[in-house]
C-alpha atoms as a PDB file:
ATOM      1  CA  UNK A   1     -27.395  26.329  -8.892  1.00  0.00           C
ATOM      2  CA  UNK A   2     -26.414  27.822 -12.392  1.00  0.00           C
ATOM      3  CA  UNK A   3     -23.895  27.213 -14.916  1.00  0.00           C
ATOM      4  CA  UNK A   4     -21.692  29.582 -17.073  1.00  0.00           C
ATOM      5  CA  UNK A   5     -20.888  30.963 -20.047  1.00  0.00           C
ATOM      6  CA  UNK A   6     -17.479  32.693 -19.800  1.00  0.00           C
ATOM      7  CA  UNK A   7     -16.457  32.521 -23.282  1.00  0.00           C
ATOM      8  CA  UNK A   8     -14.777  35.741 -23.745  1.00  0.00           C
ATOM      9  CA  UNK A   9     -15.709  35.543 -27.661  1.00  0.00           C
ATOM     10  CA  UNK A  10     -19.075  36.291 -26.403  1.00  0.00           C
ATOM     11  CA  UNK A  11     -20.238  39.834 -26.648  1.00  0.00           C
ATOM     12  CA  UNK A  12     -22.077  39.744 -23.425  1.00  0.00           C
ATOM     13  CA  UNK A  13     -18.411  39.287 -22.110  1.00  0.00           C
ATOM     14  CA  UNK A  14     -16.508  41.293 -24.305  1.00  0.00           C
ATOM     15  CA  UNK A  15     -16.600  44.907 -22.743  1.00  0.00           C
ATOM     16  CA  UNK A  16     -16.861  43.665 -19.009  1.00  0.00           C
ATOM     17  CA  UNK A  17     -14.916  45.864 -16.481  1.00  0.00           C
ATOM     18  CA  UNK A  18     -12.551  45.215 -14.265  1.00  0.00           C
ATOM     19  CA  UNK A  19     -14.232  44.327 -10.719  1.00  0.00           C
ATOM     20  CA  UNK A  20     -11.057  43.307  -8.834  1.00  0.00           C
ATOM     21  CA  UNK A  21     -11.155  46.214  -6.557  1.00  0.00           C
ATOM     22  CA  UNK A  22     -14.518  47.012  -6.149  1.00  0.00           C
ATOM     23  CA  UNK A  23     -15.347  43.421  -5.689  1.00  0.00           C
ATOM     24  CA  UNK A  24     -12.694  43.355  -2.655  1.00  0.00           C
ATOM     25  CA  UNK A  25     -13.758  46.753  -1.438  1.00  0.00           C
ATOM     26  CA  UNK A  26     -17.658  44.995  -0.947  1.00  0.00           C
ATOM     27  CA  UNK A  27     -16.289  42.060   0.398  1.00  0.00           C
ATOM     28  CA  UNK A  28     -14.127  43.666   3.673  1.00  0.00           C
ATOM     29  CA  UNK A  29     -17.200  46.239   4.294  1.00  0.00           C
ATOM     30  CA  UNK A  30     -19.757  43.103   4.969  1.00  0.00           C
ATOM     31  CA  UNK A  31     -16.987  41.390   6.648  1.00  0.00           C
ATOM     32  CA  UNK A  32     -16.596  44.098   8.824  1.00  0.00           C
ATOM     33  CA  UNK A  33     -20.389  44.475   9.415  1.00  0.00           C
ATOM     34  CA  UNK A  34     -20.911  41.357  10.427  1.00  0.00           C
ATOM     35  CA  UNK A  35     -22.007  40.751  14.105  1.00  0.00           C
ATOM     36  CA  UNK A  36     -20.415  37.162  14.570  1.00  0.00           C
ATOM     37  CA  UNK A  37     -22.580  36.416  17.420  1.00  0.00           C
ATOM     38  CA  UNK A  38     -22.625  32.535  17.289  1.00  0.00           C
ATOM     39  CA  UNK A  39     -19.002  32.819  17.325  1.00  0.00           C
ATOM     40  CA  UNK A  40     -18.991  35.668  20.179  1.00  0.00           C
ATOM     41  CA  UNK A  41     -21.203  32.969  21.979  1.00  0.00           C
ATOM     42  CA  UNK A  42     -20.553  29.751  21.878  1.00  0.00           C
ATOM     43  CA  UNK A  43     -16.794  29.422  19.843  1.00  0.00           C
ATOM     44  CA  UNK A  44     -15.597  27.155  22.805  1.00  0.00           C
ATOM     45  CA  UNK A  45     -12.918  25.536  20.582  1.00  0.00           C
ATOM     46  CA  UNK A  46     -11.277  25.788  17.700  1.00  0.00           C
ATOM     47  CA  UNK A  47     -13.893  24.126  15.647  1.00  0.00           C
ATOM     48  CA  UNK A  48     -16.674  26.182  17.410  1.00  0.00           C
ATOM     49  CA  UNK A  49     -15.146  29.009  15.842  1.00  0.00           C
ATOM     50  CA  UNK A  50     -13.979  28.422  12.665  1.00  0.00           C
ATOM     51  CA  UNK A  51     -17.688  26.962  12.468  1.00  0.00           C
ATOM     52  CA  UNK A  52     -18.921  30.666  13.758  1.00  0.00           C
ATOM     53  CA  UNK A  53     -17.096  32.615  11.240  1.00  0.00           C
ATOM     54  CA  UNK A  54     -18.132  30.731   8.335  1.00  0.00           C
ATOM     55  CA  UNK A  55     -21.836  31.173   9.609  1.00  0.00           C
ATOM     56  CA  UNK A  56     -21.370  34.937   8.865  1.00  0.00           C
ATOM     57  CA  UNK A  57     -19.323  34.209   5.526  1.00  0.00           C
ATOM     58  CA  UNK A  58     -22.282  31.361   4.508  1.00  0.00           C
ATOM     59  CA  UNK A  59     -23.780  34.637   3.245  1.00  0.00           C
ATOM     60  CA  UNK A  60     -21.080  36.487   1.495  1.00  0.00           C
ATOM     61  CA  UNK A  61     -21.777  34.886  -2.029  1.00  0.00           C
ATOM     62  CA  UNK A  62     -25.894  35.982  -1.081  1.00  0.00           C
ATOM     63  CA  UNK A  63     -24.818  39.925  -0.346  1.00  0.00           C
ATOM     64  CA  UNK A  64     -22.417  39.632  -3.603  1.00  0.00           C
ATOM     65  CA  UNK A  65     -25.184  38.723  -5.751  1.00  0.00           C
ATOM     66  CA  UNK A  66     -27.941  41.408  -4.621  1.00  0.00           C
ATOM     67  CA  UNK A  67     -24.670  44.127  -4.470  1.00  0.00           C
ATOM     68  CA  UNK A  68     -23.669  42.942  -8.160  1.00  0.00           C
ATOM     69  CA  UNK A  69     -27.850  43.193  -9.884  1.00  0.00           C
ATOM     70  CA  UNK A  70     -27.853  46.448  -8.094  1.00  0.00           C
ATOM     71  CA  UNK A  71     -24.476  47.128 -10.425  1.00  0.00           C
ATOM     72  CA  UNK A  72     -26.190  45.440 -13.420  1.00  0.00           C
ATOM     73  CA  UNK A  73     -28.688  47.766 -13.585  1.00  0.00           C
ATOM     74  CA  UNK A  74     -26.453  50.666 -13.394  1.00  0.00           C
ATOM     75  CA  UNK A  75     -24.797  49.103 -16.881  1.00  0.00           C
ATOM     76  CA  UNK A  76     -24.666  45.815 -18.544  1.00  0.00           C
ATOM     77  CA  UNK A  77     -20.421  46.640 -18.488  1.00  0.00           C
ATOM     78  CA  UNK A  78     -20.446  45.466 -14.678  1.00  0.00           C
ATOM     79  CA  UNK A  79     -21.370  41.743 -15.567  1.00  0.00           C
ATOM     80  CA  UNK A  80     -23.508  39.306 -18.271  1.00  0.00           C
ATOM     81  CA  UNK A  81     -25.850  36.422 -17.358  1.00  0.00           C
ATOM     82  CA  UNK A  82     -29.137  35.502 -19.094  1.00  0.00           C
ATOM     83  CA  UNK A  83     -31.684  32.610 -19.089  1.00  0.00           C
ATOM     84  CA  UNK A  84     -30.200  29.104 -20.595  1.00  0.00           C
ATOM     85  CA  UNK A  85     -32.238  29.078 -23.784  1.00  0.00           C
ATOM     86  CA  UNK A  86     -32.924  29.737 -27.932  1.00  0.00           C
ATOM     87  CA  UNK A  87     -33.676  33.533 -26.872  1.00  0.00           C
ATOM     88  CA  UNK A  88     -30.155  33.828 -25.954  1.00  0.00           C
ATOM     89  CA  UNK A  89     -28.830  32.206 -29.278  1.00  0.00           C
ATOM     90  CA  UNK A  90     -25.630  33.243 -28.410  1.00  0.00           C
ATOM     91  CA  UNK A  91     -25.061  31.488 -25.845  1.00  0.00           C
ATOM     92  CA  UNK A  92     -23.436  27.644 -26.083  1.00  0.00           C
ATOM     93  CA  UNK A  93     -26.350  26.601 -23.952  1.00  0.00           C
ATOM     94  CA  UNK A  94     -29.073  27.675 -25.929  1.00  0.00           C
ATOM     95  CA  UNK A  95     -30.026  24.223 -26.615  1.00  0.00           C
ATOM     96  CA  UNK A  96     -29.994  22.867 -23.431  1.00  0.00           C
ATOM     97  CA  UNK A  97     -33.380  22.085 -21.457  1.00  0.00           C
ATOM     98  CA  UNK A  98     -32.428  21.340 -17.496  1.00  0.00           C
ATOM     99  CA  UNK A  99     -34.911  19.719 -16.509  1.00  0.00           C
ATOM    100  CA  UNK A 100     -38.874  19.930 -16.909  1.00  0.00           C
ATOM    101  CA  UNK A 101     -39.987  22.209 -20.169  1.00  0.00           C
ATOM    102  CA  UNK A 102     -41.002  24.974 -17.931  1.00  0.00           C
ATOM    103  CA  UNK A 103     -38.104  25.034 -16.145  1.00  0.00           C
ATOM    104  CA  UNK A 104     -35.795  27.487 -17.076  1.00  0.00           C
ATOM    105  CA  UNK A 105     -32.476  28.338 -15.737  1.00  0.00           C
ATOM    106  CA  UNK A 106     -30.568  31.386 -15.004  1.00  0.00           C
ATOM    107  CA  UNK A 107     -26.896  31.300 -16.595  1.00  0.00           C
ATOM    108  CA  UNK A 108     -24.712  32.690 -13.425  1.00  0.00           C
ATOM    109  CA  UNK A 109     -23.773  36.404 -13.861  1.00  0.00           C
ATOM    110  CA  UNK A 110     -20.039  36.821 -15.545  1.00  0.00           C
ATOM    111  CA  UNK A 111     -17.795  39.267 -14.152  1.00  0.00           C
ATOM    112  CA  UNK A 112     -14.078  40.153 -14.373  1.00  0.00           C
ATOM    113  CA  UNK A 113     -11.781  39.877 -11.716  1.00  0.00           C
ATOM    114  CA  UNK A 114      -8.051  40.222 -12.094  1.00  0.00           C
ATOM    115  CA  UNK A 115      -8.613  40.098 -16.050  1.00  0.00           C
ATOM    116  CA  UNK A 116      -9.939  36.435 -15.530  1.00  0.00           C
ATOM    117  CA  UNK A 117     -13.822  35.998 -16.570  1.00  0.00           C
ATOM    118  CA  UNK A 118     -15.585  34.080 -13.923  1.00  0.00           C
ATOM    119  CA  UNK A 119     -19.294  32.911 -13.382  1.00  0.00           C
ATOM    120  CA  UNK A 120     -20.475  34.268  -9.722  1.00  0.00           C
ATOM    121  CA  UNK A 121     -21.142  30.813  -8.766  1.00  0.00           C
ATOM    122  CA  UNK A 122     -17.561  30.326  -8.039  1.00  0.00           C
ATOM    123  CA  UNK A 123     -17.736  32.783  -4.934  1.00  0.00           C
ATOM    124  CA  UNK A 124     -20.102  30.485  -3.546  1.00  0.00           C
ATOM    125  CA  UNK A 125     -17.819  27.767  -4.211  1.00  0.00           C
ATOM    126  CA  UNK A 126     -15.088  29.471  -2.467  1.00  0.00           C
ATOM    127  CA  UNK A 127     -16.856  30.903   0.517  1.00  0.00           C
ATOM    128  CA  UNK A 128     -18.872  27.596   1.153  1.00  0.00           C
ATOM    129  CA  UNK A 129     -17.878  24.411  -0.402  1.00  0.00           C
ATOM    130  CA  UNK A 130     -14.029  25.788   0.519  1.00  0.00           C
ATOM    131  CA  UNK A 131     -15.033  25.665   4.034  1.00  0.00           C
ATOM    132  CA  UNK A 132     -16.452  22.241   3.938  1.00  0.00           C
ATOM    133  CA  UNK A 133     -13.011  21.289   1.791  1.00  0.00           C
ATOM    134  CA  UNK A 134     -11.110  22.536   5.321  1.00  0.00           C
ATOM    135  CA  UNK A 135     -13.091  21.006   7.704  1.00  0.00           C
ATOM    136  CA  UNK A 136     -12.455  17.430   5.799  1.00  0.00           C
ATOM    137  CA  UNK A 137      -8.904  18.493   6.441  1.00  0.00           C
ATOM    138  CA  UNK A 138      -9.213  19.190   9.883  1.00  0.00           C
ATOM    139  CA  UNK A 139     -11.234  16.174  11.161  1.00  0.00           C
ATOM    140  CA  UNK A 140      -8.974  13.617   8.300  1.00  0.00           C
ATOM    141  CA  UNK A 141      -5.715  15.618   7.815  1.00  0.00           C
ATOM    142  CA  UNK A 142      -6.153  14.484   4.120  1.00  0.00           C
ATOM    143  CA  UNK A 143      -6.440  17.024   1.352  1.00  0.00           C
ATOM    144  CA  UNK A 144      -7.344  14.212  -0.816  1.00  0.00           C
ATOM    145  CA  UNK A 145     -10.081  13.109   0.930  1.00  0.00           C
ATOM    146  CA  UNK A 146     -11.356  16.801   0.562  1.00  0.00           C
ATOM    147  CA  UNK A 147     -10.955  16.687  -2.882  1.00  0.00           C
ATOM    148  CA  UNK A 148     -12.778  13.694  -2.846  1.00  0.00           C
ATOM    149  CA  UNK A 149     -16.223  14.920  -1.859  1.00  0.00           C
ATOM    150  CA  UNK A 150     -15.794  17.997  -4.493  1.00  0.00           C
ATOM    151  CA  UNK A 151     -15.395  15.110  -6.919  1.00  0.00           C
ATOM    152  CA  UNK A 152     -18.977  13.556  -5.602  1.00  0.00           C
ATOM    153  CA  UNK A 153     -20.782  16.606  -5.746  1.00  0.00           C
ATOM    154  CA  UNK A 154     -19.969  17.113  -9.605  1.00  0.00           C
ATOM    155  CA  UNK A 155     -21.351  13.594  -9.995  1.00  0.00           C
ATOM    156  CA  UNK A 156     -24.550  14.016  -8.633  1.00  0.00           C
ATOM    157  CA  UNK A 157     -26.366  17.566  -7.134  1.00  0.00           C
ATOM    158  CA  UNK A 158     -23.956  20.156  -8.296  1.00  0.00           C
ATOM    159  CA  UNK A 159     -22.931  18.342 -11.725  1.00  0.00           C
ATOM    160  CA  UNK A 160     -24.009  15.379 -13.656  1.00  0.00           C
ATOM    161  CA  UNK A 161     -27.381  14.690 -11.634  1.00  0.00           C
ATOM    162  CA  UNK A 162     -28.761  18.032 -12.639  1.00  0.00           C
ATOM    163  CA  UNK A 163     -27.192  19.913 -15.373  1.00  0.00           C
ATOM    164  CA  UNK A 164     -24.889  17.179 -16.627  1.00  0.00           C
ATOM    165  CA  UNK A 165     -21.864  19.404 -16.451  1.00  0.00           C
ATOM    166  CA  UNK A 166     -19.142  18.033 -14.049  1.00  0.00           C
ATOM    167  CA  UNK A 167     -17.622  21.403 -13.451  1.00  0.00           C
ATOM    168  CA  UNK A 168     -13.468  21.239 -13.156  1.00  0.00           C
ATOM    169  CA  UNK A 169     -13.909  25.065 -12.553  1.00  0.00           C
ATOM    170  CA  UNK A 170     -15.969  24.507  -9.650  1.00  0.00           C
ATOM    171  CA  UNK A 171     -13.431  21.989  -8.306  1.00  0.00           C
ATOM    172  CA  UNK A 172     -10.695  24.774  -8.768  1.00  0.00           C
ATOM    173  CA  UNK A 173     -12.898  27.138  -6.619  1.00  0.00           C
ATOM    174  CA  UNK A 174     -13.498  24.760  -4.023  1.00  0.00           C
ATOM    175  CA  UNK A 175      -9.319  24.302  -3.814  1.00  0.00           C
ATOM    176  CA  UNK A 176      -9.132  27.758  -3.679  1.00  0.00           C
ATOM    177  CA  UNK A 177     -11.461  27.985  -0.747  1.00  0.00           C
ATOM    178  CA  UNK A 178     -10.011  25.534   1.163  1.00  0.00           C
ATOM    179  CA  UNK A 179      -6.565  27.798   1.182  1.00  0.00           C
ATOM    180  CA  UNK A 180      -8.314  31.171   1.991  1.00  0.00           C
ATOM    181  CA  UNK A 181      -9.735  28.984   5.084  1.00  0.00           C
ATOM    182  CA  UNK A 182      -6.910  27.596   5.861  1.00  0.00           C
ATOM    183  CA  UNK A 183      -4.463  30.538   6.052  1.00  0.00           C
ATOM    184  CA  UNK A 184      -7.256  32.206   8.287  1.00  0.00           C
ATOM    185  CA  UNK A 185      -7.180  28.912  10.513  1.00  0.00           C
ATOM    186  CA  UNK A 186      -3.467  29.203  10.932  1.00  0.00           C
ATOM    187  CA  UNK A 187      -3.547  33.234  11.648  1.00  0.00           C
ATOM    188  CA  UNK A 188      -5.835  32.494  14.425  1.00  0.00           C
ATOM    189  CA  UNK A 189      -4.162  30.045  16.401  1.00  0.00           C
ATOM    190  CA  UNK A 190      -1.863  32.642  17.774  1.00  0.00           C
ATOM    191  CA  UNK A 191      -4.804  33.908  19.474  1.00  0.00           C
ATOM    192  CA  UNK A 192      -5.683  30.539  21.272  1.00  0.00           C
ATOM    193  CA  UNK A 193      -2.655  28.807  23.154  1.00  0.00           C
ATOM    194  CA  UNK A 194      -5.563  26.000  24.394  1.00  0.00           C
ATOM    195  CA  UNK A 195      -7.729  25.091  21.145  1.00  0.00           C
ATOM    196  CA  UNK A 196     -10.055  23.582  22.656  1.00  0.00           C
ATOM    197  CA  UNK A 197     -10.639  25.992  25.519  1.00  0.00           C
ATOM    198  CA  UNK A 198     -11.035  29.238  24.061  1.00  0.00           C
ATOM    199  CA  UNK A 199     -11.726  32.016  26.411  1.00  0.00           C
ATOM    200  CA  UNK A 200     -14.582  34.967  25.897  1.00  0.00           C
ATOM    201  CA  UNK A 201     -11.570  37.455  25.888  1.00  0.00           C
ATOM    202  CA  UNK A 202      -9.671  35.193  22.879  1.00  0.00           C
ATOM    203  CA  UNK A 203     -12.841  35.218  21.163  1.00  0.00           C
ATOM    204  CA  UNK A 204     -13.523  39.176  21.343  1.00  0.00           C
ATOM    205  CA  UNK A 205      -9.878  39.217  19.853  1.00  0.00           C
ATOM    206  CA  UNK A 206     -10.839  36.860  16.776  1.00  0.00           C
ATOM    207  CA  UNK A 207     -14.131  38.738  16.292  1.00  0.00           C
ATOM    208  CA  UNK A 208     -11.665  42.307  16.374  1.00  0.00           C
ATOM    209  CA  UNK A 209      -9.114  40.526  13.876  1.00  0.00           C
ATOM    210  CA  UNK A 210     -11.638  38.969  11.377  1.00  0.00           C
ATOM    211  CA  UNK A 211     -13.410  42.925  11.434  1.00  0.00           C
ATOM    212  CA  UNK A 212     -10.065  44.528  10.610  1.00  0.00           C
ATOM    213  CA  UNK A 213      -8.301  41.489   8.354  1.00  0.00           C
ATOM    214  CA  UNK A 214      -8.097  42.636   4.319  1.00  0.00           C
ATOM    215  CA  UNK A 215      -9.536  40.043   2.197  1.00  0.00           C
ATOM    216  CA  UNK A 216      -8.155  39.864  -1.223  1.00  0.00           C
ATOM    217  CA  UNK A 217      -9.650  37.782  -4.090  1.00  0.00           C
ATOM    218  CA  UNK A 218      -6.367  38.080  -6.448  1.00  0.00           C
ATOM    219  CA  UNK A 219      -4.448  35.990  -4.262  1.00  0.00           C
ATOM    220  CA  UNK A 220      -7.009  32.699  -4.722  1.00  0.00           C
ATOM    221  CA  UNK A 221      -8.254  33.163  -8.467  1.00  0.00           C
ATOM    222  CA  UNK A 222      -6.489  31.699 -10.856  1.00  0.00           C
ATOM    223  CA  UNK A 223      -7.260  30.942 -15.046  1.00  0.00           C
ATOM    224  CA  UNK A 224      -8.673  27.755 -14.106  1.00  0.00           C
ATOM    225  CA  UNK A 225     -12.290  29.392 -11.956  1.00  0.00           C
ATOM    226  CA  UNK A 226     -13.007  30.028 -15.950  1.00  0.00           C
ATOM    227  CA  UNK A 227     -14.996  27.115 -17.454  1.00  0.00           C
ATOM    228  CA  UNK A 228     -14.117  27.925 -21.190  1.00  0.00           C
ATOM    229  CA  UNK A 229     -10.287  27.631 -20.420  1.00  0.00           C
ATOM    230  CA  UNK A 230     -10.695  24.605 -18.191  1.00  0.00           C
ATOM    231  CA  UNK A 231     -13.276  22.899 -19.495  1.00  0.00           C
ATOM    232  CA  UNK A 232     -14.928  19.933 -17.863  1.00  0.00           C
ATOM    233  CA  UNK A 233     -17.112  16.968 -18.580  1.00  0.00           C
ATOM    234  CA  UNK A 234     -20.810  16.503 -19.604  1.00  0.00           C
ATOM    235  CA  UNK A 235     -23.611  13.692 -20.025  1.00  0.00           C
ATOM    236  CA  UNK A 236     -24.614  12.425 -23.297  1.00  0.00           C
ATOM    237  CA  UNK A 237     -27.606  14.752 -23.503  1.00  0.00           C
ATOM    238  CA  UNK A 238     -25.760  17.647 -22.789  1.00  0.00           C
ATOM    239  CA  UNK A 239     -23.506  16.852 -25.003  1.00  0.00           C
ATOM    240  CA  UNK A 240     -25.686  16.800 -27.871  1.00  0.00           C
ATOM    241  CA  UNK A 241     -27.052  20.441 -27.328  1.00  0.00           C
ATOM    242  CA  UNK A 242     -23.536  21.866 -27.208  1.00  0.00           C
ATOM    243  CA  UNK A 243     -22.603  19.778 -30.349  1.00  0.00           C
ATOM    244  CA  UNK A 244     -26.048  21.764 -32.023  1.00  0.00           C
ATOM    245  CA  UNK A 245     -24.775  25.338 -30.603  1.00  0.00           C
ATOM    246  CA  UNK A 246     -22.538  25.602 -33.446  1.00  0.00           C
ATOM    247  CA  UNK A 247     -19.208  25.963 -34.270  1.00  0.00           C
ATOM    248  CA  UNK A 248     -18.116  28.880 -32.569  1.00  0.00           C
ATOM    249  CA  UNK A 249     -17.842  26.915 -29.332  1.00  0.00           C
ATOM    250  CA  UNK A 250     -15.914  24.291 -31.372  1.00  0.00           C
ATOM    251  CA  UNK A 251     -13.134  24.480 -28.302  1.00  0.00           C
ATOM    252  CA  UNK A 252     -15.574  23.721 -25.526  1.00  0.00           C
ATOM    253  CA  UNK A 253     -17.393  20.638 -27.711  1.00  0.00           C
ATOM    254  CA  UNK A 254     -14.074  19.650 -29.199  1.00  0.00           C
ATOM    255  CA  UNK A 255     -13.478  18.695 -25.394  1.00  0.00           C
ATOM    256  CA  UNK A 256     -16.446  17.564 -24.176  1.00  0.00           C
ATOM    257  CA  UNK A 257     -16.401  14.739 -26.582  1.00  0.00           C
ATOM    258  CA  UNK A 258     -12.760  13.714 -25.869  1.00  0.00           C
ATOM    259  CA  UNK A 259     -14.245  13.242 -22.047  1.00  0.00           C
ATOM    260  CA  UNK A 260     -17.764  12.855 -22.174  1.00  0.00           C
ATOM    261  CA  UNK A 261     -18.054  11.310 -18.777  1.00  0.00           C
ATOM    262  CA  UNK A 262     -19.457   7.644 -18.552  1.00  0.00           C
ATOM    263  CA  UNK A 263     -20.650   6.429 -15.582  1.00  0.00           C
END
């Protein structure tokens, strides 16, 4: 896991380009390579399905990452990350020590899309945790309930129990997710009249579909994957290291303070 430093103010961020496109572009190619066979095997029902196209999508945000450092050396313009730490002084986490001394983590790459600055973390997010978000829905038929577990994962292994950062951007992601899965849900039903008797022809006809379908990222993001504009909440220790970045991230600590999360 990572965090992020979107800030536009930063310079790493400043002179970013525009990845909308190109980021979409990557996207449909892999989801057009993929083979799908759990799903060409064994997608006896709805769930069995849904469950087999996610396998292949479980490693979008993996392919993104190695397609995007293979950009990053090409030009810093493509995206900015960095270690957490007083080498990268401009950051508003170069105070912050996650974890053991010798531990050092990577701050998530930061890369435009549709004009919005987002940390590549939230892909993951969207492909994975967005998934998990749908299936709540599916099995409970309550959104809220969803939302619910996103809530408990900020609290403990994605949030507060490791970095200390409960992450509302995350949270948005996740949301996201959870619609990109379920207009995809509701675009396949027309291919199965019996969901939970799917036949090998309907499921040659969902692997053809999910080749050919046009994935676009601009109509899920939103201002709120950015963590400087939607700030969320932090431990005390946390806290305290933003508080000694400085003043230029007076917006981000000015908030933080006003919710510093108490358990």
């Amino acid at each position: 896991m990572a965090e992020v430093d979107d800030d536009p103010k930063r310079s790493a961020n400043k002179n970013l380009v525009e990845m909308e496109k190109e980021l979409n572009s990557f996207i449909n190619l892999k989801i057009g390579s993929y083979k799908y066979e759990y799903l060409r095997y064994t997608g006896k029902n709805i769930k069995q399905v849904m469950d087999g196209i996610h396998s292949e999508f479980f490693n979008l945000e993996r392919d993104i990452m190695i397609w995007l450092s293979e950009k990053m050396t090409a030009g810093s313009h493509y995206a900015s990350g960095g270690l957490a730490g007083e080498e990268n002084i401009e950051s508003k986490y170069a105070f912050v020590n996650w974890g053991k001394p010798l531990i050092r983590w990577n701050l998530a790459d930061v890369m435009k899309i549709k004009g919005i600055l987002i940390g590549t973390d939230k892909l993951g997010h969207f492909f994975t945790e967005g998934y998990r978000y749908h299936e709540i829905f599916l099995k409970t038929g309550s959104l809220d309930k969803a939302k619910k577990y996103g809530d408990e994962l900020e609290k403990g292994v994605y949030g507060l129990g490791t970095s200390g950062i409960y992450s509302n951007s995350d949270l948005s992601a996740n949301l996201s997710g959870y619609y990109f899965y379920d207009n995809l849900y509701k675009s396949l039903v027309k291919f199965v009249p019996d969901q939970n008797n799917i036949s090998k022809k309907e499921r040659i006809e969902i692997i053809n579909y999910i080749k050919k379908m046009k994935f676009d990222i601009s109509k899920y993001i939103n201002k709120d994957w950015n963590e400087f504009e939607n700030p969320g909440l932090v431990d005390q220790t946390t806290r305290n290291a933003l508080d000694k970045s400085g003043i230029r991230f007076q917006k981000d600590v000015k908030y933080y303070k006003e919710t510093l999360y108490q358990p």
